[in-house]
Protein backbone atom coordinates (compact mmCIF):
# COMPACT_ATOMS: atom_id res chain seq x y z
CA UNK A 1 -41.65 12.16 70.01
CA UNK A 2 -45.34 12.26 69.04
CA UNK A 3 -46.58 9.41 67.34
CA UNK A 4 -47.84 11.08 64.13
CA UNK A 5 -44.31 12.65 64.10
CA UNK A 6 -42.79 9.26 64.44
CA UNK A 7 -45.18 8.20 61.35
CA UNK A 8 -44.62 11.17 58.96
CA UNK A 9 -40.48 10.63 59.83
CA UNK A 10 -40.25 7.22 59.25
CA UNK A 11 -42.48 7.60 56.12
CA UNK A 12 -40.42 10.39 54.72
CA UNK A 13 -37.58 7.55 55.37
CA UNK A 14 -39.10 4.81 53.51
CA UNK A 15 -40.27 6.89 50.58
CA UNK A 16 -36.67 7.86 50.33
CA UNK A 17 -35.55 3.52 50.23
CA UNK A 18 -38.69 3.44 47.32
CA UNK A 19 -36.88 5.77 45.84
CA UNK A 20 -33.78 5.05 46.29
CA UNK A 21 -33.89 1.65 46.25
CA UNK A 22 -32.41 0.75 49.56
CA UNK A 23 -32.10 -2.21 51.53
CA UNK A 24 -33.67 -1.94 55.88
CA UNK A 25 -30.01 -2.02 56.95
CA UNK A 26 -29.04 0.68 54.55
CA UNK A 27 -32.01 2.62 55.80
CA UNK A 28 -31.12 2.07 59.17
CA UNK A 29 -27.49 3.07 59.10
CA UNK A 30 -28.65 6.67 57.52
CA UNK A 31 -31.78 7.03 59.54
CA UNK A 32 -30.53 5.75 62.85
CA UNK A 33 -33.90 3.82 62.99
CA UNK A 34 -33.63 0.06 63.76
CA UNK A 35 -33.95 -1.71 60.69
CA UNK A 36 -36.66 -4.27 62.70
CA UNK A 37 -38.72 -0.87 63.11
CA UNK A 38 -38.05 0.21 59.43
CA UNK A 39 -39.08 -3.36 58.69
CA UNK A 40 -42.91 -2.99 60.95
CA UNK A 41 -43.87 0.57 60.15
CA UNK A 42 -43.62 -0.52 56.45
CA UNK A 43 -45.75 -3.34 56.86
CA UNK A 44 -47.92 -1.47 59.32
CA UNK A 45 -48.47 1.63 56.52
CA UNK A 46 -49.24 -1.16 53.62
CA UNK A 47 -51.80 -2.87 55.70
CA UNK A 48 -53.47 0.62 56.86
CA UNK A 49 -53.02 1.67 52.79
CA UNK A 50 -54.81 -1.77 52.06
CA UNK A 51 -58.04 -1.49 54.45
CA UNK A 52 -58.59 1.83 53.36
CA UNK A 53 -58.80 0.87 50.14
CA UNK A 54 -60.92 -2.12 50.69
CA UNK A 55 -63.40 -0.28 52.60
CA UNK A 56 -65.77 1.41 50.15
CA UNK A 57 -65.94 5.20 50.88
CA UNK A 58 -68.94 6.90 50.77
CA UNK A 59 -69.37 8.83 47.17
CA UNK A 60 -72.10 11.32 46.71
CA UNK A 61 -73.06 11.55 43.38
CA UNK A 62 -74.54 15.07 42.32
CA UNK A 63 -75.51 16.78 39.22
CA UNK A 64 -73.79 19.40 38.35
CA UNK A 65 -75.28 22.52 38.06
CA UNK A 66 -75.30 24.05 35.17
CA UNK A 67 -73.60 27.39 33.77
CA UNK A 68 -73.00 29.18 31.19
CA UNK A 69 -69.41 27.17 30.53
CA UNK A 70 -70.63 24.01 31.82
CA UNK A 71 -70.73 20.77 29.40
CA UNK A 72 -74.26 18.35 29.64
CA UNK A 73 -73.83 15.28 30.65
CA UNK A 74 -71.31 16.01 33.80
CA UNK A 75 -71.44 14.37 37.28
CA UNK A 76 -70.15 16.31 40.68
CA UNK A 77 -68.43 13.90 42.78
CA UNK A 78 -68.60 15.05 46.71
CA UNK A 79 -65.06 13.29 48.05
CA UNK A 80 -64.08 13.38 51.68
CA UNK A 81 -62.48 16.55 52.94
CA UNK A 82 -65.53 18.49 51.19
CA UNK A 83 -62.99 18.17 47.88
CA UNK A 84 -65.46 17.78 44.48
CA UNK A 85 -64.46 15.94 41.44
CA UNK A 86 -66.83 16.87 38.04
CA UNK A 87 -66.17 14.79 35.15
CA UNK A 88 -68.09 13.93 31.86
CA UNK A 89 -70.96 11.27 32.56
CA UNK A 90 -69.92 9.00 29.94
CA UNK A 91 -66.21 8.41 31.59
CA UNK A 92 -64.91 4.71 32.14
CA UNK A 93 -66.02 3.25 35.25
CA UNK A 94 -62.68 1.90 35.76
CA UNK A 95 -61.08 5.28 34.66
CA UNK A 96 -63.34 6.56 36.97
CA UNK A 97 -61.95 4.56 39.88
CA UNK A 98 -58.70 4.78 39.28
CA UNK A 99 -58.91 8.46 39.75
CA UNK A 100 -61.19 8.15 42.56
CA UNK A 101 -58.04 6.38 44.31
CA UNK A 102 -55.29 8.41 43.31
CA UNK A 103 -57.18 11.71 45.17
CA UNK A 104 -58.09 10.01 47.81
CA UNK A 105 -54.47 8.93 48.83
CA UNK A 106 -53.55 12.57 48.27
């Protein structure tokens, strides 16, 4: 098995004990997966998750342009992946950030 297959399986597994609730050892018994492994990749993932998010990404902040439709006062945010984010100039910078994370773990 391919290591990125081994990663998406045993993530599909531990989203399911988040969900679910379950202990490693319940885990293991329905995934066949040691629960020792279980125990690693889910420390592994949260430390990856973590030093992503520590690491600043690059934002590229861009007006606008404007049409017909468009509000003043908006900001295009260039995200990795070429995705764009426009919001109003005057959002919360924490707001802001918050959202900034939840598309970039998407």
């Amino acid at each position: 098995m391919l290591v990125m297959d081994r990663r998406r399986e045993v993530q599909r597994w531990l989203a399911l004990r988040d969900r679910e609730g379950l202990t490693y050892r319940d885990l293991s018994a329905r995934s066949g997966l040691p629960a020792n492994t279980l125990a690693h990749w889910a420390w592994r993932l949260r430390r990856e998750e973590r030093s992503t998010r520590e690491s600043a990404p690059f934002v590229e902040l861009v007006p606008a342009q404007r049409h017909e439709d468009s509000a003043a006062g908006r900001v295009e945010i260039l995200l990795r992946g070429e995705r764009r984010v426009v919001v109003d100039a005057a959002i919360d910078p924490a707001v802001l950030a918050r959202l900034l994370v939840a598309i970039e773990r998407c």
